[in-house]
Protein backbone atom coordinates (compact mmCIF):
# COMPACT_ATOMS: atom_id res chain seq x y z
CA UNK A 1 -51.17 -3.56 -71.26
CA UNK A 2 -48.15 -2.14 -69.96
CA UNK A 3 -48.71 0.37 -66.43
CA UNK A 4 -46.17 3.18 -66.72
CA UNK A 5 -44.98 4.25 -63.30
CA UNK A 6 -44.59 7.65 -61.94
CA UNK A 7 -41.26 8.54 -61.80
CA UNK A 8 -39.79 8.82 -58.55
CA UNK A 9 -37.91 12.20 -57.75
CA UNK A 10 -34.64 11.87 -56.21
CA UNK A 11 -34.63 13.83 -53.29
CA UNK A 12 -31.93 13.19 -50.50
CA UNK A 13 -33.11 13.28 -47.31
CA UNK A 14 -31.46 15.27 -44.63
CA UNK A 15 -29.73 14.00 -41.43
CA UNK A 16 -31.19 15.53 -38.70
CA UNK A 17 -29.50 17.69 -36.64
CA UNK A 18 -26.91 17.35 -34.35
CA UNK A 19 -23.62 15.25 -33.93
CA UNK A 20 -23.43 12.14 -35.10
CA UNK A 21 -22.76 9.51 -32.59
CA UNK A 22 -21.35 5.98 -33.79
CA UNK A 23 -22.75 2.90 -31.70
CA UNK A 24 -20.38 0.16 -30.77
CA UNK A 25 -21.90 -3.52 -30.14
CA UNK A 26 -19.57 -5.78 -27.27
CA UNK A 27 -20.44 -9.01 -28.73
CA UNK A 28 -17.86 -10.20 -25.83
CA UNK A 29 -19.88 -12.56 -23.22
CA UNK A 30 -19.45 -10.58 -19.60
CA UNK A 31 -18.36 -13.27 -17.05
CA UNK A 32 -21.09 -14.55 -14.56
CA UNK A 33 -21.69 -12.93 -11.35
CA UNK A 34 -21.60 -15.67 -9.64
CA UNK A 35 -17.97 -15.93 -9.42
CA UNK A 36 -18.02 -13.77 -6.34
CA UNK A 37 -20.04 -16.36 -4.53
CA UNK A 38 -17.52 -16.46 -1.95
CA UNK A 39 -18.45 -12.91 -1.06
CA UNK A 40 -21.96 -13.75 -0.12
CA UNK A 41 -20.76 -16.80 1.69
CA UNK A 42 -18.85 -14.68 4.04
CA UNK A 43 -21.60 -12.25 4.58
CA UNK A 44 -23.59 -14.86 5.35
CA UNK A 45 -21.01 -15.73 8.48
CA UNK A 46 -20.44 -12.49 9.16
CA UNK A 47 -24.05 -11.74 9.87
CA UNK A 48 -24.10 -15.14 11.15
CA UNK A 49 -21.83 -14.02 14.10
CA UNK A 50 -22.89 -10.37 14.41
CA UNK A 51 -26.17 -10.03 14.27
CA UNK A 52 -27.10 -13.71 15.42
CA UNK A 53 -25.02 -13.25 19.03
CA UNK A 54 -26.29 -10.17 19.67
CA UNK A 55 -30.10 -11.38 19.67
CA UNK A 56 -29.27 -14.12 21.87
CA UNK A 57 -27.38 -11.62 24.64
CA UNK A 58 -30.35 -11.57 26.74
CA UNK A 59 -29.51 -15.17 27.54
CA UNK A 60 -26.42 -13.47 29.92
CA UNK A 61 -29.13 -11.47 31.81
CA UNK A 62 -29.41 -13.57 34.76
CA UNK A 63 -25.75 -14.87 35.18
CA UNK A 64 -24.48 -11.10 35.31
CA UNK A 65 -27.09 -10.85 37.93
CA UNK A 66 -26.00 -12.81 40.02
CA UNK A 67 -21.95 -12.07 39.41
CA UNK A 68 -22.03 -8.51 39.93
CA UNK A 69 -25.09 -9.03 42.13
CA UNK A 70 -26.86 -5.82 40.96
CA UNK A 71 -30.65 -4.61 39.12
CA UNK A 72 -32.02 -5.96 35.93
CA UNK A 73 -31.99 -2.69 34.98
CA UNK A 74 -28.26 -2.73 35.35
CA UNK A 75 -27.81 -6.05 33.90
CA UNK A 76 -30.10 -5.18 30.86
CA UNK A 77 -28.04 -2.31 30.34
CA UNK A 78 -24.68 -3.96 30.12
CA UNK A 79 -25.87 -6.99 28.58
CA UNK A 80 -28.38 -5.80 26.16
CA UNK A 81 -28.84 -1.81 25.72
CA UNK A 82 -25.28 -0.72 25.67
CA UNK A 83 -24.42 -3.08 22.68
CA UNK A 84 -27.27 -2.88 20.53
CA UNK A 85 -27.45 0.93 21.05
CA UNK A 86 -24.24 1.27 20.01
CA UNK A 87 -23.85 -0.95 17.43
CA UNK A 88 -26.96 0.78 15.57
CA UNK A 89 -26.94 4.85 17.03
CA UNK A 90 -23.03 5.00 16.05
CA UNK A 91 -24.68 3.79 12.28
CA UNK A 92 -23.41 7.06 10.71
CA UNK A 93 -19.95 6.85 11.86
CA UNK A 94 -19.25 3.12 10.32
CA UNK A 95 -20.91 4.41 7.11
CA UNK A 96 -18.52 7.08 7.02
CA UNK A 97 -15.55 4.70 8.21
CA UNK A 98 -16.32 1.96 5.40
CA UNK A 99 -16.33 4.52 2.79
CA UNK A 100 -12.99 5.89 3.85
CA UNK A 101 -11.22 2.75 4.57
CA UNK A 102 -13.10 0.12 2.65
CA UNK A 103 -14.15 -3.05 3.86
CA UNK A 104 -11.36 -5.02 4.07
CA UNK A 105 -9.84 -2.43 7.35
CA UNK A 106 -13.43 -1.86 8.45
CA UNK A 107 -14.58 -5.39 8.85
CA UNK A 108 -11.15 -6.46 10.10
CA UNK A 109 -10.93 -3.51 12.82
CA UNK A 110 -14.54 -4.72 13.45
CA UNK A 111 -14.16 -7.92 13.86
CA UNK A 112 -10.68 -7.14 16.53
CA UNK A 113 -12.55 -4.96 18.72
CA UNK A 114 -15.59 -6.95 19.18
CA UNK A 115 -13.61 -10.40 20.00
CA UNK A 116 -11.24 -8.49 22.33
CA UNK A 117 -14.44 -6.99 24.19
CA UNK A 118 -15.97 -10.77 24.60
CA UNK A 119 -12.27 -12.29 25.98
CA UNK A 120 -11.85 -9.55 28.07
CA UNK A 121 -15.69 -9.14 29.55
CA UNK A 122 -15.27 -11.48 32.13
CA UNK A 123 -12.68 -10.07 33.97
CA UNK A 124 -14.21 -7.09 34.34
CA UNK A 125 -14.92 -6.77 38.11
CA UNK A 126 -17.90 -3.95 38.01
CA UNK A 127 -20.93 -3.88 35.88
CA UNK A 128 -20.02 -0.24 34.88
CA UNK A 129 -16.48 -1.81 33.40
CA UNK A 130 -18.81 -4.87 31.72
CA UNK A 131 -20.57 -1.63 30.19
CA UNK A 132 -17.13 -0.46 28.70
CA UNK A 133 -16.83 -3.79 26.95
CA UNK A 134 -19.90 -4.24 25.71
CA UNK A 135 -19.61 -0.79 23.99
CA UNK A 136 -16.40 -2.28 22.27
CA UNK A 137 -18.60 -4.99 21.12
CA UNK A 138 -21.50 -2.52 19.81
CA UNK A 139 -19.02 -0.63 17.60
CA UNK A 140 -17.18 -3.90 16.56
CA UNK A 141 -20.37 -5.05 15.40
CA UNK A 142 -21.68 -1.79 13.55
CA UNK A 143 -18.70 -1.70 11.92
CA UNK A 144 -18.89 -5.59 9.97
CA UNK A 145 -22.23 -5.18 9.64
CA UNK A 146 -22.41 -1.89 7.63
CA UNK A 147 -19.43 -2.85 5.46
CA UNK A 148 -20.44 -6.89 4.67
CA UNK A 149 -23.65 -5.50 3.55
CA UNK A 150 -22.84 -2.46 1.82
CA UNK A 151 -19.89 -4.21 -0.10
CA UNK A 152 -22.11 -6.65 -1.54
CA UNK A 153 -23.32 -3.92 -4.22
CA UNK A 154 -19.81 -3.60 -5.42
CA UNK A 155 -19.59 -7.16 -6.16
CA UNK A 156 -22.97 -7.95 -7.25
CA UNK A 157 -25.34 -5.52 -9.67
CA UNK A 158 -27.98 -8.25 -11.23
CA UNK A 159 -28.17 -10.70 -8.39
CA UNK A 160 -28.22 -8.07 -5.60
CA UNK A 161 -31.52 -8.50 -4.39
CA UNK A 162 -31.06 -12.10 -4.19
CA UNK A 163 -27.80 -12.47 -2.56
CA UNK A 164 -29.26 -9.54 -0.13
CA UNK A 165 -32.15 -12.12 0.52
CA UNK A 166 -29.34 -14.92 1.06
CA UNK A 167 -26.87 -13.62 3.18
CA UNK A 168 -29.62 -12.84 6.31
CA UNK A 169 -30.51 -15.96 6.44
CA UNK A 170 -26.99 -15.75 9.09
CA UNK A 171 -28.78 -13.91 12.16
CA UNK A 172 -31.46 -16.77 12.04
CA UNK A 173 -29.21 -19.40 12.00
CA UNK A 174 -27.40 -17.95 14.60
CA UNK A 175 -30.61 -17.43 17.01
CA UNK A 176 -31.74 -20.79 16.45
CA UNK A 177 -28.79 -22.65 17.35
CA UNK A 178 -26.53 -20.59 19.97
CA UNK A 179 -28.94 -20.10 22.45
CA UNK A 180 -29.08 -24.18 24.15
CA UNK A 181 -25.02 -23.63 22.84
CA UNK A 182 -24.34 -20.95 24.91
CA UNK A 183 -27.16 -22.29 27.65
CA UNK A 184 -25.01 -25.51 27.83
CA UNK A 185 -21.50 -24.14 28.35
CA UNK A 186 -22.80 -22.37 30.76
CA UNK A 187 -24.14 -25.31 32.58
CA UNK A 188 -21.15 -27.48 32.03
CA UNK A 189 -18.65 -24.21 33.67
CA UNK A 190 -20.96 -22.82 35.96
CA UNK A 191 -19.46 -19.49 34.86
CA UNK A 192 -20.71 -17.29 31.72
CA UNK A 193 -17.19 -16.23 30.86
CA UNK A 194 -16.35 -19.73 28.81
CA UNK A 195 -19.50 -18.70 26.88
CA UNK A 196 -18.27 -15.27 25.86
CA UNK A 197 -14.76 -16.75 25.21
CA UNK A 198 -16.79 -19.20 22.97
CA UNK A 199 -18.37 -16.41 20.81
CA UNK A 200 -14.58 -14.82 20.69
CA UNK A 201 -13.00 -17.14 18.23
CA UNK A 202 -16.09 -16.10 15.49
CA UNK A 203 -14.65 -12.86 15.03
CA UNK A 204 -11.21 -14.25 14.43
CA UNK A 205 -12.61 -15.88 11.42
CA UNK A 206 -14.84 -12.68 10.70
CA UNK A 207 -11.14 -10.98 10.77
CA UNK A 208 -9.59 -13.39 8.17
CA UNK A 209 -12.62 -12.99 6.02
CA UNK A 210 -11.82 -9.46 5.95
CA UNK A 211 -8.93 -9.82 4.45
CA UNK A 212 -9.61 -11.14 1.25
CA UNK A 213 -12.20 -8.14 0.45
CA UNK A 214 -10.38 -5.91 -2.15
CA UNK A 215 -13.11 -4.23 -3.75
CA UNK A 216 -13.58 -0.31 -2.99
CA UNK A 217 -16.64 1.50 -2.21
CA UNK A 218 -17.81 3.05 -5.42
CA UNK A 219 -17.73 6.69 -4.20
CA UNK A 220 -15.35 7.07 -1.73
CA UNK A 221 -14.31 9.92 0.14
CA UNK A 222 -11.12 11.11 1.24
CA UNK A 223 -12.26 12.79 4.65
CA UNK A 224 -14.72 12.46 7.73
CA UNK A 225 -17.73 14.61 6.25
CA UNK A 226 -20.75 14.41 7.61
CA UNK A 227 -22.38 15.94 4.03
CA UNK A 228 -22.28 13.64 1.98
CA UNK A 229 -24.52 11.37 4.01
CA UNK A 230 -27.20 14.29 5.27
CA UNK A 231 -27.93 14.16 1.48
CA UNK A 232 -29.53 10.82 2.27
CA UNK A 233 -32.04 12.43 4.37
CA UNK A 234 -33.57 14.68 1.68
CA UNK A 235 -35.59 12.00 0.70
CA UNK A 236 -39.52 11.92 1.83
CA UNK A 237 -39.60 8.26 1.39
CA UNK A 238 -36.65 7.76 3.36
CA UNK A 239 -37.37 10.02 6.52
CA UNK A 240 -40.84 8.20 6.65
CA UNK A 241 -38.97 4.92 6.30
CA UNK A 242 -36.83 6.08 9.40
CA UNK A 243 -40.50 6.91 11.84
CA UNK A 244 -40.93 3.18 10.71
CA UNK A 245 -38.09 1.89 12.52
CA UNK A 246 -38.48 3.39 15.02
CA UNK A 247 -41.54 2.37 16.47
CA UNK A 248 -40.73 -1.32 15.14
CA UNK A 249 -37.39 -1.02 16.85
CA UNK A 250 -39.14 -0.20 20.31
CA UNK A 251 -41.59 -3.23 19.86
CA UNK A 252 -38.45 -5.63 19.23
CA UNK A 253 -36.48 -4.37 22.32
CA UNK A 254 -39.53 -4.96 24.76
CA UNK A 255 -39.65 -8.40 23.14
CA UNK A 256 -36.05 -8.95 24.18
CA UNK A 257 -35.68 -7.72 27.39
CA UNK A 258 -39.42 -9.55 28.97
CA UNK A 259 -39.98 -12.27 26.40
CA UNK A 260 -37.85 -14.75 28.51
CA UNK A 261 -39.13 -13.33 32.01
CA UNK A 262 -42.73 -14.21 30.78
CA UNK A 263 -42.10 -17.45 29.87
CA UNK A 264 -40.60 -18.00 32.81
CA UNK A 265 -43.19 -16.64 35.01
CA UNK A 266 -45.83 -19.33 33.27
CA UNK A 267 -43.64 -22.03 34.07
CA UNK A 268 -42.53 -22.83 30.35
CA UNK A 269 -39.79 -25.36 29.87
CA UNK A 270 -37.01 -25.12 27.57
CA UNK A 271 -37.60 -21.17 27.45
CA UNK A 272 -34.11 -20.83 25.64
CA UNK A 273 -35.20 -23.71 22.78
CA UNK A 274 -38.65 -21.37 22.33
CA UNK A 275 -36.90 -18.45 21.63
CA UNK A 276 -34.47 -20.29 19.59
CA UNK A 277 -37.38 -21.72 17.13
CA UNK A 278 -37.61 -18.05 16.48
CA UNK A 279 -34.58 -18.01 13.88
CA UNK A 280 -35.45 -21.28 12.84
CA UNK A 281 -38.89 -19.63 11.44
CA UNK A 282 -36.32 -16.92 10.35
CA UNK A 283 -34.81 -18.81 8.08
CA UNK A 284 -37.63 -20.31 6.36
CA UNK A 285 -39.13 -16.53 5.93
CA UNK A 286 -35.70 -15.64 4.16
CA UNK A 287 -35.08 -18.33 2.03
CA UNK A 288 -39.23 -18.30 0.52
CA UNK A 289 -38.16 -13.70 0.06
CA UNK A 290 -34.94 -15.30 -1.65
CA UNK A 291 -37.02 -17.43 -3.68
CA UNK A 292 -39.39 -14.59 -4.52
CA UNK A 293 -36.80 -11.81 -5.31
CA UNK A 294 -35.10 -13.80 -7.60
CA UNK A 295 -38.45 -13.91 -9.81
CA UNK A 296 -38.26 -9.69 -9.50
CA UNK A 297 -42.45 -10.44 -9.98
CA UNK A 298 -42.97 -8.20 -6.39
CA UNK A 299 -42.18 -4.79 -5.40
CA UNK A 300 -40.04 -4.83 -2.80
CA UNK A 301 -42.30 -2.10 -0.96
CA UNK A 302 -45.05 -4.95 -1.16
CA UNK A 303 -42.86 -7.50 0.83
CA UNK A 304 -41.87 -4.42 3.15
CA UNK A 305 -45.53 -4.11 4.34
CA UNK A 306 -46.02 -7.96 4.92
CA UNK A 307 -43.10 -8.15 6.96
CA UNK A 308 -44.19 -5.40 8.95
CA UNK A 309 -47.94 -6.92 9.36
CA UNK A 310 -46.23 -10.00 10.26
CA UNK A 311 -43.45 -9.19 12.57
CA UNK A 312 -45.60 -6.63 14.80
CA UNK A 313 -48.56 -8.39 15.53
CA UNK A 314 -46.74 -11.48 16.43
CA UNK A 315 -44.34 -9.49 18.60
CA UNK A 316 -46.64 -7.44 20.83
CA UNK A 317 -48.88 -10.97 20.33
CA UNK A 318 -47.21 -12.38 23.53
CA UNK A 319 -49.65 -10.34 25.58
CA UNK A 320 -51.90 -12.84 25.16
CA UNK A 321 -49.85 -15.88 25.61
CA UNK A 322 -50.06 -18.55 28.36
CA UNK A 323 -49.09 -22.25 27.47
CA UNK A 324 -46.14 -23.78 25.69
CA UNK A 325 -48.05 -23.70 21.99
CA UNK A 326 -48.70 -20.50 22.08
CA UNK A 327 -45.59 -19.20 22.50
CA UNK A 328 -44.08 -21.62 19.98
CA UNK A 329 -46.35 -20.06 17.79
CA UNK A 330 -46.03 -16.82 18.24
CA UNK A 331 -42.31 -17.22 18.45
CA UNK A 332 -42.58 -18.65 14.94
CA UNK A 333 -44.41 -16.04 13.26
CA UNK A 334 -42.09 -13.54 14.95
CA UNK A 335 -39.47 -15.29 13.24
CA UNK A 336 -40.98 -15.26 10.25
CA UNK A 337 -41.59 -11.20 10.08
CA UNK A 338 -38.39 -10.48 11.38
CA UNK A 339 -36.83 -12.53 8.74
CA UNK A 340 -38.94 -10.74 5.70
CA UNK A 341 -37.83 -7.97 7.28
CA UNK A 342 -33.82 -8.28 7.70
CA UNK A 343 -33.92 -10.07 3.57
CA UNK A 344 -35.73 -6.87 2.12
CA UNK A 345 -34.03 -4.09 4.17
CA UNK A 346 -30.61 -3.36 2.10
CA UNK A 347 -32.73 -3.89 -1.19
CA UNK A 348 -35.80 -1.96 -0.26
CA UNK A 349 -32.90 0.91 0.77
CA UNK A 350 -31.33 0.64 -2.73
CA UNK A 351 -34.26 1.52 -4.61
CA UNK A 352 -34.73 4.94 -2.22
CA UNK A 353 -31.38 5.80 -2.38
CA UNK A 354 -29.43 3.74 -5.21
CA UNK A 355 -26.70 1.41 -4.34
CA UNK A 356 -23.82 4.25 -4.36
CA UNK A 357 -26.01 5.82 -0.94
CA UNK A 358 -26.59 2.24 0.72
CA UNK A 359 -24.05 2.31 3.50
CA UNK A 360 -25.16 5.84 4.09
CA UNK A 361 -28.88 4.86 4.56
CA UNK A 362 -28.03 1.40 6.62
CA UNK A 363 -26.24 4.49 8.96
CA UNK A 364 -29.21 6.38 9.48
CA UNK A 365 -31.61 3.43 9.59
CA UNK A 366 -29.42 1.97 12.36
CA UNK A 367 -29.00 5.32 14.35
CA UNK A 368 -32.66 5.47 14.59
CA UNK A 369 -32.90 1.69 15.97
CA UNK A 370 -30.49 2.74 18.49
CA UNK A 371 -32.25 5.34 19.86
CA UNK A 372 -35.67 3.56 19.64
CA UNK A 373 -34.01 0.84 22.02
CA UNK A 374 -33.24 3.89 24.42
CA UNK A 375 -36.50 5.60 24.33
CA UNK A 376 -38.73 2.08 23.55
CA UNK A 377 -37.95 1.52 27.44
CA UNK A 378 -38.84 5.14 28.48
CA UNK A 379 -42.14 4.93 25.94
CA UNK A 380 -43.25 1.42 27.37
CA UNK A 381 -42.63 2.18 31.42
CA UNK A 382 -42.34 -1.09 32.18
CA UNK A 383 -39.85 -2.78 29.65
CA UNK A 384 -36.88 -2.36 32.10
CA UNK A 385 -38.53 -2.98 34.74
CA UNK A 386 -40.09 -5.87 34.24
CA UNK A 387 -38.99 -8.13 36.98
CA UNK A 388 -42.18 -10.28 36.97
CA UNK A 389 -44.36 -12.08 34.88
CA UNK A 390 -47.10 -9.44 34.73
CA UNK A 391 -45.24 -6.39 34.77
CA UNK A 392 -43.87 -8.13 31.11
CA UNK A 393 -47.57 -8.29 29.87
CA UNK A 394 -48.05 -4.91 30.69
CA UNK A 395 -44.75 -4.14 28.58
CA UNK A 396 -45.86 -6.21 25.74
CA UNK A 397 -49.69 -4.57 25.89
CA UNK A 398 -48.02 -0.79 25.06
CA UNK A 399 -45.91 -2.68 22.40
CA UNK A 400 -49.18 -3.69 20.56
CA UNK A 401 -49.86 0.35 19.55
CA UNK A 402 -46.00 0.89 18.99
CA UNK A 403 -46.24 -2.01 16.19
CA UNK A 404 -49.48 -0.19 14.78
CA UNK A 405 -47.75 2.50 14.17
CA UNK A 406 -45.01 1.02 12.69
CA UNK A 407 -47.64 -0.80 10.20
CA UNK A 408 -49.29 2.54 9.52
CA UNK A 409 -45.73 4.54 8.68
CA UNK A 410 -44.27 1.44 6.53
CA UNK A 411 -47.40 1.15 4.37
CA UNK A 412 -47.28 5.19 3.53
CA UNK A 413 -43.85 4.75 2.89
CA UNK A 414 -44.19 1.61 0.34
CA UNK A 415 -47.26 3.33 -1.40
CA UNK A 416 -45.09 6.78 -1.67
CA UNK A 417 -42.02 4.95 -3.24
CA UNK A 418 -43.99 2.51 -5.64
CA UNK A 419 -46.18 5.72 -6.55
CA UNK A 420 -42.88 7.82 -7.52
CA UNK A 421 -41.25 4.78 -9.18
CA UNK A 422 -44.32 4.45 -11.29
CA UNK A 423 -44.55 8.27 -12.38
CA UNK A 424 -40.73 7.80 -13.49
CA UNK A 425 -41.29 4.94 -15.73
CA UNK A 426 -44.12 7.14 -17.66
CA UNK A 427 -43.16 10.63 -18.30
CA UNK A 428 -45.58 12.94 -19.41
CA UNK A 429 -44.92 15.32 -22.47
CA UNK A 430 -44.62 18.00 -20.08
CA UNK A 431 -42.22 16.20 -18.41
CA UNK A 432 -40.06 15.00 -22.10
CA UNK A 433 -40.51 19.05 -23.11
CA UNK A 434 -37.17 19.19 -23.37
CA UNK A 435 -35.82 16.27 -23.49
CA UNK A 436 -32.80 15.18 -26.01
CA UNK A 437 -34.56 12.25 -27.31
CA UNK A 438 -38.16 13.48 -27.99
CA UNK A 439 -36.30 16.49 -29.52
CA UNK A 440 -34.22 14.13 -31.76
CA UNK A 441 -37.34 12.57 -31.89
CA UNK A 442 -39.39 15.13 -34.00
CA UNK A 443 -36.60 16.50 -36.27
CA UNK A 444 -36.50 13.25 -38.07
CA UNK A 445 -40.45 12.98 -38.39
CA UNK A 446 -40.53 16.18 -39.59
CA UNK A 447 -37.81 15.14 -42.23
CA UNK A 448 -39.39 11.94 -43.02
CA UNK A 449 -42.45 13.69 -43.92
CA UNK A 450 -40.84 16.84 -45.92
């Protein structure tokens, strides 16, 4: 029995409207990222001899002391405040300088002015002229570091947050092996100037480095404006990030400047080796975040607030220590936090901002460090002044509700920015109203079903 079919009418269907767009497929195999290794490698020196020798400059507290016989405050000023202030408040003006310039002038202008400042230091003949040189090496410094870090984006899109991760593992090398370095030079001299001389002939590599950077910042501007990088600042999630810093900032500077005069004033051998296991601990914290961002498994906001947890308590922790072991460990877990912390900066930055804003947002989060490190001694009332053992407790007892606050601040700031981040990745209707592609969308339902 034969089953007659229906015949089918022939009705064309209508393209919906609008142009028609044609869609080309690059079967073409992009070349690996990985060819700009060499980039990350000399980040990772770079940051190796920036960041590393300046958190081991409180080493050259005691030696200036005794040259220029003046203060600790004094000394602390020359040898610690005036670089690291100026390094980090003058954040703003290297941002603007790299994207002018690029990073092949900024790192190499860098990298001049901060090895000229260590060669000539020692023949300064005033503390106030030491202060003049030390400034030299503050902006030398801000300037590499904004631009190594910042150029990495240009060089690396998929592998950012892991090359990020990579290239801090630098400072920690650096604080775990110059300190006895510079400790023992100084012995072997009797004089702190061969030390600085020492640290000189880093930047002349930093300088040659430099040069072989070609890549331009993505967006760069033709003038000095200040514009540009205010935009940054619009951001909620960014301003709160900033309040962050700069109570953790304040916490980290009254470790600095007492951490060595407490250990000293409970008797603790090999002081400089203590402080040195720091970066050591560093290290392993970066390369288990390097591990961990290459997975892309964990919000970087998540890491954020462990590094925070970590890092502060173990800081302002010294308050409570007496004998060797418990500095080591605290010392370790320090290193730890601090570590988490430098690996997820520049990629917890890029997903506020975006990559093109980066250097704009290191500025600001640097400018806010710098002033934390002038007002964390004014806060604290005793982190300048700490010539003894216990006035160093007392500094490191205030730090304890300074790195509370920094807690508090970086956890509202990671909730915020995963909160926003998950209301962009599913749009309501309201939201798609009138959008192109639910538009497109309907118009060929509607068709299919005509």
């Amino acid at each position: 029995m034969a089953i007659e079919r229906a015949a089918r009418p022939n009705v064309r269907r209508a393209r919906p409207p609008g142009q028609r767009r044609a869609v080309v497929f690059d079967d073409t195999p992009k070349p690996s990222e990985w060819r700009n290794i060499w980039v990350a490698i000399f980040g990772f020196y770079i940051l190796f001899a920036e960041t590393g020798v300046r958190q081991v400059m409180n080493g050259f507290v005691e030696p200036v002391i005794k040259t220029y016989n003046c203060t600790k405050d004094e000394a602390d000023t020359a040898v610690l405040v005036v670089p690291m202030a100026s390094s980090l408040i003058l954040g703003p003006f290297c941002s603007i300088f790299y994207q002018r310039t690029g990073a092949r002038i900024s790192i190499f202008v860098g990298a001049v002015l901060t090895g000229g400042s260590f060669v000539v230091g020692p023949f300064c003949n005033s503390i106030y002229l030491l202060m003049l040189a030390t400034f030299g090496i503050g902006i030398g410094c801000g300037l590499m570091r904004n631009s190594i870090i910042s150029i990495q984006c240009e060089y690396f899109k998929k592998k950012r947050n892991t090359v990020m991760a990579a290239i801090s593992i630098g400072p920690g090398l650096g604080i775990f092996i110059l300190p006895r370095t510079l400790k023992w030079i100084m012995v072997k001299y009797d004089s702190w100037g061969p030390a600085w001389w020492f640290l000189s002939l880093f930047y002349v590599v930093s300088a040659i480095m430099g040069l072989f950077i070609s890549k331009q910042p993505s967006e760069q501007t033709s003038s000095f404006s200040m514009g540009s990088a205010i935009k940054v600042c619009k951001k909620v999630e960014f301003d709160l990030h900033l309040i962050a810093c700069f109570f953790a900032s304040s916490v980290t500077f009254i470790y600095l400047a007492n951490i060595l005069i407490l250990m000293e004033s409970e008797n603790i051998e090999d002081k400089e080796g203590i402080y040195g296991f720091q970066g050591l601990a560093s290290i392993v914290g970066k390369f288990v975040l390097t591990f961990v961002m290459s997975l892309n498994r964990v919000h970087n906001g998540i890491i954020m607030i462990i590094s925070y947890v970590i890092a502060q308590l173990s800081l302002s922790s010294a308050a409570f220590c007496y004998k060797f072991w418990q500095f080591r460990i605290q010392n370790a877990f320090a290193g730890i936090g601090i570590g988490l912390y430098q690996a997820c900066l520049a990629p917890f930055l890029v997903a506020i901002v975006g990559p093109s804003q980066l250097a704009y947002a290191l500025g600001f989060t640097n400018l806010i460090n710098g002033v934390s490190i002038i007002s964390g001694v004014w806060i604290s009332g005793f982190a300048s002044k700490g010539t003894t053992g216990e006035e160093a407790r007392s500094a490191f007892f205030v730090s304890i509700w300074l790195g509370i606050a920094a807690i508090v601040m970086s956890a509202v700031t990671s909730f915020l920015l995963m909160a926003r981040e998950k209301h962009k990745r599913k749009p309501s209707m309201k939201q798609m109203k009138h959008s192109s592609e639910l538009n497109a969308l309907t118009n060929i339902t509607s068709v299919e079903n005509s």
